[in-house]
Protein backbone atom coordinates (compact mmCIF):
# COMPACT_ATOMS: atom_id res chain seq x y z
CA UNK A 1 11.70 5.08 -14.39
CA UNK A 2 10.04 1.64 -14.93
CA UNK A 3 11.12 -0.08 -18.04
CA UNK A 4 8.68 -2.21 -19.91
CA UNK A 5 10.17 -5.37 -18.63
CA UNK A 6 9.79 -3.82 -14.98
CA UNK A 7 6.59 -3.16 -15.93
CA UNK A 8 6.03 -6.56 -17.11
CA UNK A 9 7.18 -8.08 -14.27
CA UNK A 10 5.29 -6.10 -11.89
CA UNK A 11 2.07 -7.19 -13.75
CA UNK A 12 3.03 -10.65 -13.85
CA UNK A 13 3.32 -10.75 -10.03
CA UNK A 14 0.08 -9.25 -9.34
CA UNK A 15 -1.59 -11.73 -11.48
CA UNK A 16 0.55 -14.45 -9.42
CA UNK A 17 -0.50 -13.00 -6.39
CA UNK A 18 -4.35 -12.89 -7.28
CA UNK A 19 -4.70 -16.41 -8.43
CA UNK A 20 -3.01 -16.60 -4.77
CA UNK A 21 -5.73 -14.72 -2.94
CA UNK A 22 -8.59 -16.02 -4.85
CA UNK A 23 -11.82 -16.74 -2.52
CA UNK A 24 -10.55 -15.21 0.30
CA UNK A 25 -11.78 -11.91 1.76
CA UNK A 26 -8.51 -10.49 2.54
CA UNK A 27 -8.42 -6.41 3.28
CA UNK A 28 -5.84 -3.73 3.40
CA UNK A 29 -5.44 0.27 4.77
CA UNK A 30 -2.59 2.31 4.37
CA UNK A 31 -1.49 5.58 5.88
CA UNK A 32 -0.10 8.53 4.06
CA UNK A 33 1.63 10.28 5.37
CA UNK A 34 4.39 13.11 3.44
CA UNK A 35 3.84 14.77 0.53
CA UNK A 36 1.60 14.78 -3.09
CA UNK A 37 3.87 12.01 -4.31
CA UNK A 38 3.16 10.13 -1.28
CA UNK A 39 -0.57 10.72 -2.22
CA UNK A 40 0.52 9.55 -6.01
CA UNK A 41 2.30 6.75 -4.76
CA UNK A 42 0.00 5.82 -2.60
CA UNK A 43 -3.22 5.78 -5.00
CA UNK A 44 -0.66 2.79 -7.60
CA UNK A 45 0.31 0.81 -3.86
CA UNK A 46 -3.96 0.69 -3.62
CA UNK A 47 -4.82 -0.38 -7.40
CA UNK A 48 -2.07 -2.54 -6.73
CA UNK A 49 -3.27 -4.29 -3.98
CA UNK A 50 -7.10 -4.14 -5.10
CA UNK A 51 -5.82 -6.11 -8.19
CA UNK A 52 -4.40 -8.90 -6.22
CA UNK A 53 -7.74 -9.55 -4.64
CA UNK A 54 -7.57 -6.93 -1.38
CA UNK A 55 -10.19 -4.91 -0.50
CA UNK A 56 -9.88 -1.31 1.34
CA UNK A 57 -10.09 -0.89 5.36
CA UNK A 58 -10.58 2.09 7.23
CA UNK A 59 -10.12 0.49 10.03
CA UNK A 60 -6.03 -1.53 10.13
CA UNK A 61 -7.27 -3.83 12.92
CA UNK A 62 -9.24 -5.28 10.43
CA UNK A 63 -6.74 -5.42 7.72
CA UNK A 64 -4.77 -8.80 6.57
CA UNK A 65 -1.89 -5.97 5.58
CA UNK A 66 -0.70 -2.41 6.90
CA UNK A 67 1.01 0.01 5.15
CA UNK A 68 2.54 3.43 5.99
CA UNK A 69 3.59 5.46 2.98
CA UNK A 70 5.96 7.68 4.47
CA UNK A 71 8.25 11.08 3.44
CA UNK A 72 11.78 10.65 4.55
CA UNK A 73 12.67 13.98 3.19
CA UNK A 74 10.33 16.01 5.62
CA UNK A 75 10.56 15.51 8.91
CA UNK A 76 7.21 15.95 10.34
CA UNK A 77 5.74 13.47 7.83
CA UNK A 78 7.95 10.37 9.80
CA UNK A 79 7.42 12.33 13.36
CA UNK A 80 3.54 11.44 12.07
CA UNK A 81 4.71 7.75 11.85
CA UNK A 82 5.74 7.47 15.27
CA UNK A 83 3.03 9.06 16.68
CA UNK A 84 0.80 6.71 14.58
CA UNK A 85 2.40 3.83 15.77
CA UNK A 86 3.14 4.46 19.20
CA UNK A 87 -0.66 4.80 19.36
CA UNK A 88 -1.27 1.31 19.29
C-alpha cells in the first residue's frame, strides 16, 4: 500500500514530467489485458499519463508510448500478449 510519501513522490514526478511535455501533442494507448484489477490499474496508469500532458490513442501506431497491462497469474491473459504483439 502507498504511503503518503510514495504518494508524494508519485505526484511530484508527474508534475516534473508535465512541465516536461508541455506544448507538445504527445499520445498514449494501452492494452488490458487480465483481470478487474488490470482494468483498475489500468484506469490510475491513464489519469496518470493524461496528467503528464498525454492524450488517449486508439490507434498505438500513433502513440508516443505503448503499454500492455498484463495478468501474470492467468495464463490466457499473457497468451493475449503474444498474440497482440506478434501481430505487428
Amino acid at each position: 500500500m502507498n504511503t503518503i510519501n510514495d504518494v508524494k513522490k508519485q505526484k511530484e514526478y508527474i508534475e516534473k514530467v508535465k512541465k516536461i511535455n508541455e506544448g507538445k501533442s504527445l499520445k498514449y494507448n494501452i492494452y488490458t489485458m487480465g483481470c478487474q484489477l488490470n482494468e483498475n490499474d489500468s484506469e490510475k496508469i491513464c489519469g496518470m499519463l493524461e496528467n503528464m500532458g498525454y492524450t488517449k490513442t486508439l490507434d498505438f501506431k500513433d502513440a508516443d508510448i505503448v503499454i500492455f497491462n498484463t495478468c501474470c497469474v492467468r495464463e490466457n491473459a499473457e497468451d493475449k500478449l503474444f498474440r497482440k504483439t506478434s501481430e505487428n
